[in-house]
C-alpha atoms as a PDB file:
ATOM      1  CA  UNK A   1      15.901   0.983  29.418  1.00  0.00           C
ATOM      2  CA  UNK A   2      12.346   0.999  30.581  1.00  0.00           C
ATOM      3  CA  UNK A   3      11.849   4.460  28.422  1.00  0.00           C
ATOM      4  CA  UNK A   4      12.854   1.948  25.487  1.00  0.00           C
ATOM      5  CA  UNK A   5      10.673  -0.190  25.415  1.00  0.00           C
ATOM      6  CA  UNK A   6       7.909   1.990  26.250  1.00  0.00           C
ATOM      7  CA  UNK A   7       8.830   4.024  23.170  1.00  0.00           C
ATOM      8  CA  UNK A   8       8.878   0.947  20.960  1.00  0.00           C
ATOM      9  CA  UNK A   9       4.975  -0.431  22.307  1.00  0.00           C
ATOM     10  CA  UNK A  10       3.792   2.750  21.977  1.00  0.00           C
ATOM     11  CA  UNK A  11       5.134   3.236  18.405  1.00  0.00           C
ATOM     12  CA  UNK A  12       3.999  -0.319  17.833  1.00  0.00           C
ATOM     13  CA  UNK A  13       0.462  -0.161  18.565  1.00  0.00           C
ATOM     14  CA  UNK A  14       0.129   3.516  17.019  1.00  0.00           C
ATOM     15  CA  UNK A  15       1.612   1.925  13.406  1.00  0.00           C
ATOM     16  CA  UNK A  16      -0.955  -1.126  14.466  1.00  0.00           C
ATOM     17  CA  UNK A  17      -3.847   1.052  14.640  1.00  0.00           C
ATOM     18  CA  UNK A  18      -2.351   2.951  11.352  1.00  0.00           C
ATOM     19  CA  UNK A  19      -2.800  -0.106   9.423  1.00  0.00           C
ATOM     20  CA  UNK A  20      -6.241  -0.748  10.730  1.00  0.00           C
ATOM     21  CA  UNK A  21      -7.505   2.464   9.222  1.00  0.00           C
ATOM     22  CA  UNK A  22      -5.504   2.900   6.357  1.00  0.00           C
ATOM     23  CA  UNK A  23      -4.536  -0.252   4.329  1.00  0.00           C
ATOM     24  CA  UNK A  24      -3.625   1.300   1.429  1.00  0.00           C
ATOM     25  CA  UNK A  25      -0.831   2.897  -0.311  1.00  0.00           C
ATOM     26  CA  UNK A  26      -0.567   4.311  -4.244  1.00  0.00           C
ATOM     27  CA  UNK A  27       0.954   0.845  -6.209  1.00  0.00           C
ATOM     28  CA  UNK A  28       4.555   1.146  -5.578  1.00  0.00           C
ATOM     29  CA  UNK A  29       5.107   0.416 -10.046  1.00  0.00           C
ATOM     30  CA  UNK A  30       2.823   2.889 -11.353  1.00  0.00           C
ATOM     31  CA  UNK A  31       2.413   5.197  -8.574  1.00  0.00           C
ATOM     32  CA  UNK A  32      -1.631   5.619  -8.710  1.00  0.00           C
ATOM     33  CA  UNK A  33      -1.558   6.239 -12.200  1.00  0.00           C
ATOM     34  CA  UNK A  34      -2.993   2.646 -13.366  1.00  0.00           C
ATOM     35  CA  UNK A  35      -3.142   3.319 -16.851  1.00  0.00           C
ATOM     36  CA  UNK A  36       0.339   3.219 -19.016  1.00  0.00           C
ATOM     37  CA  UNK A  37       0.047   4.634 -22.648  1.00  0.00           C
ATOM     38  CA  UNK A  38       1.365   3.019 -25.367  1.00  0.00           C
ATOM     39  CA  UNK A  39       4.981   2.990 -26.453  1.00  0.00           C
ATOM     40  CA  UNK A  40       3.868   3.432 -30.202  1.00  0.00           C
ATOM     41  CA  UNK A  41       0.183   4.322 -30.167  1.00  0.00           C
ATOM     42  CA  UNK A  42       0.023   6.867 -26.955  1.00  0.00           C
ATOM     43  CA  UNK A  43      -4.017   6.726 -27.633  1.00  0.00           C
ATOM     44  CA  UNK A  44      -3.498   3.199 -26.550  1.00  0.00           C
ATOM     45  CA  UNK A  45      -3.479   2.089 -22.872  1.00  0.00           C
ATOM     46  CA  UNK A  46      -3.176  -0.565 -20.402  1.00  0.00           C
ATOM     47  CA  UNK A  47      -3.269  -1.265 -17.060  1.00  0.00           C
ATOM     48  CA  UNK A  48      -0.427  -1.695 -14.198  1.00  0.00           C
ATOM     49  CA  UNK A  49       0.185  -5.585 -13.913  1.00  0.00           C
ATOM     50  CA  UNK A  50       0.969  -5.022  -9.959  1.00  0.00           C
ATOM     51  CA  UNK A  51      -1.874  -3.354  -8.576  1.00  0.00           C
ATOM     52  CA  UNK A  52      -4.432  -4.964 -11.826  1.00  0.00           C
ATOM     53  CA  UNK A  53      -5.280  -0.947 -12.620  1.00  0.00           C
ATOM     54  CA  UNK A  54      -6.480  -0.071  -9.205  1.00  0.00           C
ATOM     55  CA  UNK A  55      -3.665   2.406  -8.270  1.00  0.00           C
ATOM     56  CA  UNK A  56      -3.094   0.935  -4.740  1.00  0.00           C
ATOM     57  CA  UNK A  57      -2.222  -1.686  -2.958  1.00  0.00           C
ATOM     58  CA  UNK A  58      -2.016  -3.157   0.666  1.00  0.00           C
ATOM     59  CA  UNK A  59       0.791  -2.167   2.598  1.00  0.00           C
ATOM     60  CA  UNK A  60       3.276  -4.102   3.939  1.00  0.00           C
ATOM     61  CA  UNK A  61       2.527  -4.107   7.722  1.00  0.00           C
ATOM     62  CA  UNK A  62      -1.187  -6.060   6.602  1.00  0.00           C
ATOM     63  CA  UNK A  63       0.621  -8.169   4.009  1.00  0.00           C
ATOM     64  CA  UNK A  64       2.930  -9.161   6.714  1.00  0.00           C
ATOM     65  CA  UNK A  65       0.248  -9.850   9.619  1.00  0.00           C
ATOM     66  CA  UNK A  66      -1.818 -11.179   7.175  1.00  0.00           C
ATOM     67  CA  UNK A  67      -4.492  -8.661   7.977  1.00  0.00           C
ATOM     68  CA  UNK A  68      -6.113  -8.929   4.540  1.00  0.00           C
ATOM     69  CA  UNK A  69      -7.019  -6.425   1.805  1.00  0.00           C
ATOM     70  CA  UNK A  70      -9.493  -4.267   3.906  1.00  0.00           C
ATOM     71  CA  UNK A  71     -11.859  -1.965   1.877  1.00  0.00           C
ATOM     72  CA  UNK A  72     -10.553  -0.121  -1.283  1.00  0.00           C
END
């Protein structure tokens, strides 16, 4: 039992540090491809409405610690 939870607080301060050093993750809608062509004019674009044409976002682990955007 003791091997459990040792297991668990080590995997839960190694994903802790993870999100400390990398915050972000390609946008899961447009998969870090930000700008969509044009369904009739392909020269046309615009960007992803998720990630505002950035091509990443935060991942969940900040979102849900509230750990903030970090640096892009």
């Amino acid at each position: 039992m003791e091997l459990l939870v040792l297991g668990v607080v080590v995997w839960l301060v190694s994903w802790a540090v993870s999100l400390r050093l990398n915050p972000w993750v390609k946008c899961s809608k447009c998969g870090g491809q930000p700008k969509k062509q044009g369904a009739f004019y392909s020269y046309a674009h615009h960007s992803c409405d998720k990630c505002g044409g950035k091509g990443q976002q935060v991942r969940f682990g900040r979102r849900l610690f509230n750990m903030g955007p970090g640096r892009p």
